[in-house]
PDB file of N, CA and C in Angstrom:
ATOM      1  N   UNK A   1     126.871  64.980 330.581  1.00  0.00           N
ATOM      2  CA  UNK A   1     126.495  64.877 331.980  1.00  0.00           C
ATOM      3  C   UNK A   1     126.046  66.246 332.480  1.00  0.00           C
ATOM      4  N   UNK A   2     125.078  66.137 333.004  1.00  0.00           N
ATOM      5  CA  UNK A   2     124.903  67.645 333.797  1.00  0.00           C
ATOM      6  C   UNK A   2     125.559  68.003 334.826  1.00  0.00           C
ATOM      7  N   UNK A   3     125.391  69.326 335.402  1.00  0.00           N
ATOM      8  CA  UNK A   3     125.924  70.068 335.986  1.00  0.00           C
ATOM      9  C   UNK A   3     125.988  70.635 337.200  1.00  0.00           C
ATOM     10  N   UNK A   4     125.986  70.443 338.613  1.00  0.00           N
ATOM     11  CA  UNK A   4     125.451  71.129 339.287  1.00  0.00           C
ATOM     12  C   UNK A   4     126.778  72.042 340.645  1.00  0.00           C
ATOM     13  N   UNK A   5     126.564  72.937 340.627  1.00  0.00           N
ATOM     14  CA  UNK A   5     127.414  73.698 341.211  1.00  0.00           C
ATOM     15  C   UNK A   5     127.173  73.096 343.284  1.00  0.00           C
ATOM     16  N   UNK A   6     128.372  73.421 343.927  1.00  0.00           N
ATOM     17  CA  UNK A   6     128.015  73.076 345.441  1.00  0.00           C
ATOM     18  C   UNK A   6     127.423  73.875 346.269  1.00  0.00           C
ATOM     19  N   UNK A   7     126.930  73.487 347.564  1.00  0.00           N
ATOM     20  CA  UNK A   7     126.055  74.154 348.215  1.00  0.00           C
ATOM     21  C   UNK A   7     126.393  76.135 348.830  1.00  0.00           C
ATOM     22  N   UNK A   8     127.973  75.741 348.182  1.00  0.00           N
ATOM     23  CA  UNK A   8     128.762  76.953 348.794  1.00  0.00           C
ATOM     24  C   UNK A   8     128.904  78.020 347.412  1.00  0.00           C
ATOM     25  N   UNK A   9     128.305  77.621 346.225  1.00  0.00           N
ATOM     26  CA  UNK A   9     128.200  78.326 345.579  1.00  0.00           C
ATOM     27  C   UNK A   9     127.104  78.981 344.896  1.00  0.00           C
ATOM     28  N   UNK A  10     127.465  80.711 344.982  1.00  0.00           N
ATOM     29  CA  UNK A  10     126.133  81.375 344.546  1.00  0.00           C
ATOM     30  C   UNK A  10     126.517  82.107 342.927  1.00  0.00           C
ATOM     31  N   UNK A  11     125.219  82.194 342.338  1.00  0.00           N
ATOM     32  CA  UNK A  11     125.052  83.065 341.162  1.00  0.00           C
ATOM     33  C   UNK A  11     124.008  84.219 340.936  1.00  0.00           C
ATOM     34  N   UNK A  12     124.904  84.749 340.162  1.00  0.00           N
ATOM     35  CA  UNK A  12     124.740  86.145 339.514  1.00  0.00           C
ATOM     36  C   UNK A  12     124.035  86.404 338.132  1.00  0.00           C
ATOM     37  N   UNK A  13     123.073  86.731 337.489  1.00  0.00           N
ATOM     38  CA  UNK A  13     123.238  87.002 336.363  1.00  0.00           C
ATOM     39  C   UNK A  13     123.319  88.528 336.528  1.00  0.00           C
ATOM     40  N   UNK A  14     124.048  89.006 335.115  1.00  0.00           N
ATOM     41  CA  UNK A  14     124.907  90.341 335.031  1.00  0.00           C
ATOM     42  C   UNK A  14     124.057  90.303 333.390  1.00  0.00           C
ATOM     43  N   UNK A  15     124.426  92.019 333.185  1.00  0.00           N
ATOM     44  CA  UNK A  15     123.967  92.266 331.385  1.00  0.00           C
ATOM     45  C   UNK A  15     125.535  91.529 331.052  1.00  0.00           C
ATOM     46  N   UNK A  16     126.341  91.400 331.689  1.00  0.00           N
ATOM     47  CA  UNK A  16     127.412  91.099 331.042  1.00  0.00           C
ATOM     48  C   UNK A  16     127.705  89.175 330.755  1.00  0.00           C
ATOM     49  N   UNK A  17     126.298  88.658 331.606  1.00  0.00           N
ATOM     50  CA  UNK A  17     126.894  86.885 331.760  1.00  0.00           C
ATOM     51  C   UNK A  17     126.589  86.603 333.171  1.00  0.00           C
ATOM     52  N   UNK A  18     127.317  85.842 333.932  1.00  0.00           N
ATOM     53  CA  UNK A  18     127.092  85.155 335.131  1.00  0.00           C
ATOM     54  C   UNK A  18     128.117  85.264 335.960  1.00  0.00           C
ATOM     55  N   UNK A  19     128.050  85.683 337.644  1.00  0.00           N
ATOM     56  CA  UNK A  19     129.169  85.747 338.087  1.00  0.00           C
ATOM     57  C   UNK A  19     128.710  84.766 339.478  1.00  0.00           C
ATOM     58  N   UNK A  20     129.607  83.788 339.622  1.00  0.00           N
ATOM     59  CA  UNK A  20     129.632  83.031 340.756  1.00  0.00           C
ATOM     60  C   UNK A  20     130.588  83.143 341.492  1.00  0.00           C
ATOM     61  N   UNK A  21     130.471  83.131 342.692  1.00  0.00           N
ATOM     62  CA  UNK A  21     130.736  83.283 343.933  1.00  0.00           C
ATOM     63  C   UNK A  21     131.117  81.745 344.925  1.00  0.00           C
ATOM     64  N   UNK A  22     132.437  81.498 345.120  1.00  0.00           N
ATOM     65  CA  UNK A  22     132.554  80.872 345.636  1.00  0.00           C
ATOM     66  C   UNK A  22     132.656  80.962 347.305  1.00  0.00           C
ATOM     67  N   UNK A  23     131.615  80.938 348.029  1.00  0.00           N
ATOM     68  CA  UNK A  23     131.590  81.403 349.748  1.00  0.00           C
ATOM     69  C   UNK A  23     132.684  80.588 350.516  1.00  0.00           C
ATOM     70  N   UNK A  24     132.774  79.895 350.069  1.00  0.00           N
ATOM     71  CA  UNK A  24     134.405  78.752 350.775  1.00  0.00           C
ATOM     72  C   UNK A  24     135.601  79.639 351.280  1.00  0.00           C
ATOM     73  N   UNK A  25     135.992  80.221 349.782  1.00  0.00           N
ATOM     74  CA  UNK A  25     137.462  80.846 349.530  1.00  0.00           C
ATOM     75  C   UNK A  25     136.948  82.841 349.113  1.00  0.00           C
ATOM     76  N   UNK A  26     135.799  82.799 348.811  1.00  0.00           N
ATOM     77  CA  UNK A  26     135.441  84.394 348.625  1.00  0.00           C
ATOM     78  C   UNK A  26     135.502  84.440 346.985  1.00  0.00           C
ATOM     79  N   UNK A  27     135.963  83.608 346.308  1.00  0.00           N
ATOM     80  CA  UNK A  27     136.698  84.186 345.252  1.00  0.00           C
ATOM     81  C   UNK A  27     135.337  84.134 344.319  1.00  0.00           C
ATOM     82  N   UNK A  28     135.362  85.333 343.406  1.00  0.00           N
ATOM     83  CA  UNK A  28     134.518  85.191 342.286  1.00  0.00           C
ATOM     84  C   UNK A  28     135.319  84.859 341.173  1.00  0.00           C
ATOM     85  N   UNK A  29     134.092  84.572 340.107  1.00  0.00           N
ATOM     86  CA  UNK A  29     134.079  84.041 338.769  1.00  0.00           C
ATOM     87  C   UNK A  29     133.456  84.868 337.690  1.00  0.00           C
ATOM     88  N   UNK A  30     133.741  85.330 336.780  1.00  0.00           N
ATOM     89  CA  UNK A  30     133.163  86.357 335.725  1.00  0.00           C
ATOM     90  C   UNK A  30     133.229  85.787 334.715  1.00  0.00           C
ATOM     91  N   UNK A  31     131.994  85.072 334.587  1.00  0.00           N
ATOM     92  CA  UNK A  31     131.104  83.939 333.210  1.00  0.00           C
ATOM     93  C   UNK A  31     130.878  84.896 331.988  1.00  0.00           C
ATOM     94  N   UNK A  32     131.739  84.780 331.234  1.00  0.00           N
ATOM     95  CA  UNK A  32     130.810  85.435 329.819  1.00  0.00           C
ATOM     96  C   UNK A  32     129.456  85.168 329.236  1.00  0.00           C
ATOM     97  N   UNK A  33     128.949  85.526 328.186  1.00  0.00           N
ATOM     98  CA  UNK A  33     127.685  85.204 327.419  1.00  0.00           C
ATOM     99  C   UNK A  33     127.553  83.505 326.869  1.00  0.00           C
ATOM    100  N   UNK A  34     128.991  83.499 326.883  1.00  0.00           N
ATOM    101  CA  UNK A  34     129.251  81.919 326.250  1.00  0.00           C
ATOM    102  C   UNK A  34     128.898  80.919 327.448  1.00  0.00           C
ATOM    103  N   UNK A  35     129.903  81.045 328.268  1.00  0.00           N
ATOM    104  CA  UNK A  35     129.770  80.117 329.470  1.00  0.00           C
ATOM    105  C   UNK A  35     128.646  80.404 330.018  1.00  0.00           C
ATOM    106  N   UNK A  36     127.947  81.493 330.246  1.00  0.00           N
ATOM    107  CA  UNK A  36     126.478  81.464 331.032  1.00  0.00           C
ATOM    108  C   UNK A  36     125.605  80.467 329.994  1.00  0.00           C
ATOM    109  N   UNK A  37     125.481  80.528 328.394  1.00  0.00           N
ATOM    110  CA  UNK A  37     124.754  79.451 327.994  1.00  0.00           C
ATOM    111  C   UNK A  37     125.068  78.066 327.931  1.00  0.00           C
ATOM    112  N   UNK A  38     126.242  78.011 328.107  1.00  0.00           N
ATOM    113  CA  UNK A  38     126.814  76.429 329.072  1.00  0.00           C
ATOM    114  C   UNK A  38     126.380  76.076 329.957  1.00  0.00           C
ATOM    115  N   UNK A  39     126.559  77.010 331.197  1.00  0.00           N
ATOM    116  CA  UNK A  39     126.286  76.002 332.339  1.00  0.00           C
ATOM    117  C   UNK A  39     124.364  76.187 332.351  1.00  0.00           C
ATOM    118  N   UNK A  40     123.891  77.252 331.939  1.00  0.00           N
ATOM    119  CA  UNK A  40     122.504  77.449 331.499  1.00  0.00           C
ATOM    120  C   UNK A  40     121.766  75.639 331.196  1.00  0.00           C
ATOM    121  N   UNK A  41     122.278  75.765 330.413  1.00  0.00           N
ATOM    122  CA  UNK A  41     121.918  74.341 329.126  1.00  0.00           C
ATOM    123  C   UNK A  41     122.098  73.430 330.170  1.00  0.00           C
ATOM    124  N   UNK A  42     123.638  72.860 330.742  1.00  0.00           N
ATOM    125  CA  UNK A  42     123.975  71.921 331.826  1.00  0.00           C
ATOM    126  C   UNK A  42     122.991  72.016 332.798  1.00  0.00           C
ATOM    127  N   UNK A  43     122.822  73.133 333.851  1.00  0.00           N
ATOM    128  CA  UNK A  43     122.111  72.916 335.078  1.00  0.00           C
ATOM    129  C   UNK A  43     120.640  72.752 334.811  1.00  0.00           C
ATOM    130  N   UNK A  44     120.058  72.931 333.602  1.00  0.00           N
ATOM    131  CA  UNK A  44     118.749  72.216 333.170  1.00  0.00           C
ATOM    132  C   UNK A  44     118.861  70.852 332.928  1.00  0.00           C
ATOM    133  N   UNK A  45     119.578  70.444 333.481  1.00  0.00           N
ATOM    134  CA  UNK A  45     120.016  68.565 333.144  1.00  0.00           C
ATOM    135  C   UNK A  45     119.990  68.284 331.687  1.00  0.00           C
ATOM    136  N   UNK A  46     120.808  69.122 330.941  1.00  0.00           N
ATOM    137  CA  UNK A  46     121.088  68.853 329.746  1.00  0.00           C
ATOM    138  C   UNK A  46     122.710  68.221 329.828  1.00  0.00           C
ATOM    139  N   UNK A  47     122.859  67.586 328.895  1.00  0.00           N
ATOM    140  CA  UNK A  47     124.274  67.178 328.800  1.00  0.00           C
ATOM    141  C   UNK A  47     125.434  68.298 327.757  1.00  0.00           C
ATOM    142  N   UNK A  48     126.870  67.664 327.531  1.00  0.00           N
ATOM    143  CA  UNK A  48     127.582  68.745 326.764  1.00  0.00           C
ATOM    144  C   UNK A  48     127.243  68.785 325.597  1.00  0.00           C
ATOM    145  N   UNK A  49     126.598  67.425 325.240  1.00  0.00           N
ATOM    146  CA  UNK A  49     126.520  67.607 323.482  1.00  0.00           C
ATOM    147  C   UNK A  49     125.052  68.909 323.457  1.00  0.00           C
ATOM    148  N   UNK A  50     124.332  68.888 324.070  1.00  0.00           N
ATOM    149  CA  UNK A  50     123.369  69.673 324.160  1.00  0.00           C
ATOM    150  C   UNK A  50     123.889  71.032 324.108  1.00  0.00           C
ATOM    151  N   UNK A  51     124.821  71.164 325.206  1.00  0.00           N
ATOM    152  CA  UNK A  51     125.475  72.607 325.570  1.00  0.00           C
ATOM    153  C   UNK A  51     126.352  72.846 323.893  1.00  0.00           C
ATOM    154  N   UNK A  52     127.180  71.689 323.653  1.00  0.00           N
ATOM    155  CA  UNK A  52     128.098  72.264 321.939  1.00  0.00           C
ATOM    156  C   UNK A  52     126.545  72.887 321.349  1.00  0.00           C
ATOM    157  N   UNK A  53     125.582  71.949 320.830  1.00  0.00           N
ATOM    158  CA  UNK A  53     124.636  72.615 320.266  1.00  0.00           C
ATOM    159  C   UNK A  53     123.672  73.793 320.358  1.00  0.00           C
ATOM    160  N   UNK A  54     123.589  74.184 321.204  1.00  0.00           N
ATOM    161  CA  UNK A  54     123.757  75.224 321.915  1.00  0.00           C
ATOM    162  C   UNK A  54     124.416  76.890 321.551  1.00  0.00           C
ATOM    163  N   UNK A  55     125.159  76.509 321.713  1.00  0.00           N
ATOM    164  CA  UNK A  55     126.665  77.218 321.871  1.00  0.00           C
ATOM    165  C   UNK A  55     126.655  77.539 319.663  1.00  0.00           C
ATOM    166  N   UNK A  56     126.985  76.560 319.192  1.00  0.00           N
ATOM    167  CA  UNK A  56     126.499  76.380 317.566  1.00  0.00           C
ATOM    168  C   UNK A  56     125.562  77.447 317.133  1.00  0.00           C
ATOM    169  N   UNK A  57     124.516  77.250 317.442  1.00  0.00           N
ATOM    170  CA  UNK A  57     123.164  77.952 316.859  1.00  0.00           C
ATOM    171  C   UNK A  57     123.106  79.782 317.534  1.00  0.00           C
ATOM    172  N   UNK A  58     123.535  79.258 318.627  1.00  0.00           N
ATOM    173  CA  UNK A  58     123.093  81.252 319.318  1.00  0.00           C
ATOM    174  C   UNK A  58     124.304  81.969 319.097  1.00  0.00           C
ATOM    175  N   UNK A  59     126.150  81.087 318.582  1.00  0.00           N
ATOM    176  CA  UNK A  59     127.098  82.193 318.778  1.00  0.00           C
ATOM    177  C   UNK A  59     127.479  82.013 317.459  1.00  0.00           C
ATOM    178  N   UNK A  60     127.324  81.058 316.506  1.00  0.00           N
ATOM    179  CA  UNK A  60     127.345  80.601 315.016  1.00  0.00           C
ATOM    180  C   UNK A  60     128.879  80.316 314.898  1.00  0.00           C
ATOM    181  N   UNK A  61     129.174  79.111 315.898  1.00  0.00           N
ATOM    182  CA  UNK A  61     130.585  79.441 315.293  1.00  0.00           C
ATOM    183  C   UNK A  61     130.752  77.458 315.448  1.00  0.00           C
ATOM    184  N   UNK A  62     132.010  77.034 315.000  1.00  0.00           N
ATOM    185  CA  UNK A  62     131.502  75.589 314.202  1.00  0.00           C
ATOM    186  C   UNK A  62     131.954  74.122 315.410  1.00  0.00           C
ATOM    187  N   UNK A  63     131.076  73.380 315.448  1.00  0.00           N
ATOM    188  CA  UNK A  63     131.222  72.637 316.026  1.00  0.00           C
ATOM    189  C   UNK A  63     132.638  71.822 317.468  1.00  0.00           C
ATOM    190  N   UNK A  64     133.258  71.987 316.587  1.00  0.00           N
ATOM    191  CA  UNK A  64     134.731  71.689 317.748  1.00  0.00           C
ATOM    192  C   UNK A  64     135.078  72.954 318.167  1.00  0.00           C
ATOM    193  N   UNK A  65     135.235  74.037 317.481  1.00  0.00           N
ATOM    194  CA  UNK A  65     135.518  75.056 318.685  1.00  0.00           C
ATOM    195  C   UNK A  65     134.734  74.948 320.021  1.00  0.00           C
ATOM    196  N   UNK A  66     133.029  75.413 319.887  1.00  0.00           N
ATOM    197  CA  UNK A  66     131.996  74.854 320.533  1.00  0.00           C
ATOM    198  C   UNK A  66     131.931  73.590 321.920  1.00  0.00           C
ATOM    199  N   UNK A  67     132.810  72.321 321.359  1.00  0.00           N
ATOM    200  CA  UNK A  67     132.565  71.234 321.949  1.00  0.00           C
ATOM    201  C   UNK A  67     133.743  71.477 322.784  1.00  0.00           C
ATOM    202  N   UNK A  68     135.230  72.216 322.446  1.00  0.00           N
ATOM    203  CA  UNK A  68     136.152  72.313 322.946  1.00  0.00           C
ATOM    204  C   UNK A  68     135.609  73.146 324.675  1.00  0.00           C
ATOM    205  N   UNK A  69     135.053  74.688 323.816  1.00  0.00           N
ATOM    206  CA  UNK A  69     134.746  75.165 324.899  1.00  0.00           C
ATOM    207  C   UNK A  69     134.063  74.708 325.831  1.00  0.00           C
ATOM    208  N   UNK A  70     132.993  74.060 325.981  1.00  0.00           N
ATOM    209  CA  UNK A  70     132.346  73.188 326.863  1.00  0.00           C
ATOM    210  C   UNK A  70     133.264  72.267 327.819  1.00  0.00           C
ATOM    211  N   UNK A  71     133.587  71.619 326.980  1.00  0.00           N
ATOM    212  CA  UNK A  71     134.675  70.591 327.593  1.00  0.00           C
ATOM    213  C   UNK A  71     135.717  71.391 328.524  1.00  0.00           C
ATOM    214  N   UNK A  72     136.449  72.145 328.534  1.00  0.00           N
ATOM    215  CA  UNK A  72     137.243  73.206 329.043  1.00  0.00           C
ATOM    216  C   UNK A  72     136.728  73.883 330.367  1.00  0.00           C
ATOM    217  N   UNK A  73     135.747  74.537 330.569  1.00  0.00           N
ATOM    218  CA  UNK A  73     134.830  75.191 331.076  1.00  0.00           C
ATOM    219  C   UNK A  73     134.882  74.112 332.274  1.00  0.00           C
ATOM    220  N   UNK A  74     133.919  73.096 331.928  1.00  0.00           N
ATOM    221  CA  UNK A  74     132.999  72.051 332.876  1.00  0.00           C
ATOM    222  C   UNK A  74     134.527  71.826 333.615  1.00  0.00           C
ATOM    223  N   UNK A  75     135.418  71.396 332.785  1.00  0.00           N
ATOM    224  CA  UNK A  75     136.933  70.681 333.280  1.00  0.00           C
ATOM    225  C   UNK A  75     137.250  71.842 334.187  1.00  0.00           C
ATOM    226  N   UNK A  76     137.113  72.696 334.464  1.00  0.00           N
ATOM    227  CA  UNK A  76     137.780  74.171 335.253  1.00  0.00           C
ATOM    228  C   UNK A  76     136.698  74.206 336.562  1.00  0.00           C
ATOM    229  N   UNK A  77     135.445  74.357 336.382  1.00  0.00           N
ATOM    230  CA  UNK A  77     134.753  74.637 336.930  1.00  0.00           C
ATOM    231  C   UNK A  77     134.563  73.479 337.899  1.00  0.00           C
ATOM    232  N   UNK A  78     134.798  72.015 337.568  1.00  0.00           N
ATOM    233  CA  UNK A  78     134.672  70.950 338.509  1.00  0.00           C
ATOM    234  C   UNK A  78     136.243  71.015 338.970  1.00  0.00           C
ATOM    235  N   UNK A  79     137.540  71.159 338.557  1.00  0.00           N
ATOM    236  CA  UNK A  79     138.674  70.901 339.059  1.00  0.00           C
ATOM    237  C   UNK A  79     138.806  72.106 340.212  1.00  0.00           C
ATOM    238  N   UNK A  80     138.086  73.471 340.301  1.00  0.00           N
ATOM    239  CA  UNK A  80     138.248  74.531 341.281  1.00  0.00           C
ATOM    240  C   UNK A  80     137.250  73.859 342.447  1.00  0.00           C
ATOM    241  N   UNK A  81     136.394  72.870 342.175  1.00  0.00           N
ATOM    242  CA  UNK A  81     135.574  72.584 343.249  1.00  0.00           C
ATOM    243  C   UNK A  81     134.147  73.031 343.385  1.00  0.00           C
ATOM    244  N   UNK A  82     134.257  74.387 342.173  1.00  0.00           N
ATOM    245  CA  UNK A  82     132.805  74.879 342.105  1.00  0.00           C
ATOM    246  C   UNK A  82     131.355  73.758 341.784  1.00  0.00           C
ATOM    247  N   UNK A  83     131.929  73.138 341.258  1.00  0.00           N
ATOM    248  CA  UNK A  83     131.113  72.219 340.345  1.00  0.00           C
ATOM    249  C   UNK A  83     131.116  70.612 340.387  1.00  0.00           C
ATOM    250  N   UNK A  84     130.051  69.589 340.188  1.00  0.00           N
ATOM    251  CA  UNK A  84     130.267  68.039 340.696  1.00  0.00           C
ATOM    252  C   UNK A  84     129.462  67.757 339.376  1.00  0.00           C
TER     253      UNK A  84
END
């Protein structure tokens, strides 16, 4: 499923990844290289299997770690509210 963050949230790209900003509560978020090509992949209306594959090919590391992280991420990022 894709991804899309709420109207109260802004982004950053950094040399370091992605930092979002939640304007609601103030609070930021400091996205690594990993999660910026997650939600990257997602907010192009890609789905997670897209994002595991993804994640596979540019950080070379093996499938369920990959699918875990995705899964994890999206689960955090929609349960704080950032994300629908």
């Amino acid at each position: 499923m894709a991804l899309r963050f709420g109207p109260d949230v802004s982004t950053a790209h950094t040399d370091y990844g992605t930092v979002l900003l939640d304007e609601r509560s103030g609070q930021y978020w400091e996205l690594n290289p990993t999660a910026t090509l997650i939600i990257e992949t997602l907010l192009a209306g890609k789905d997670e299997a897209a994002a595991t594959d993804a994640l596979v090919v540019e950080f070379d590391i093996d499938r369920e770690r990959a699918q875990r992280d995705v899964s994890e991420l999206v689960a955090e990022l929609r349960a704080s509210g950032l994300a629908a």
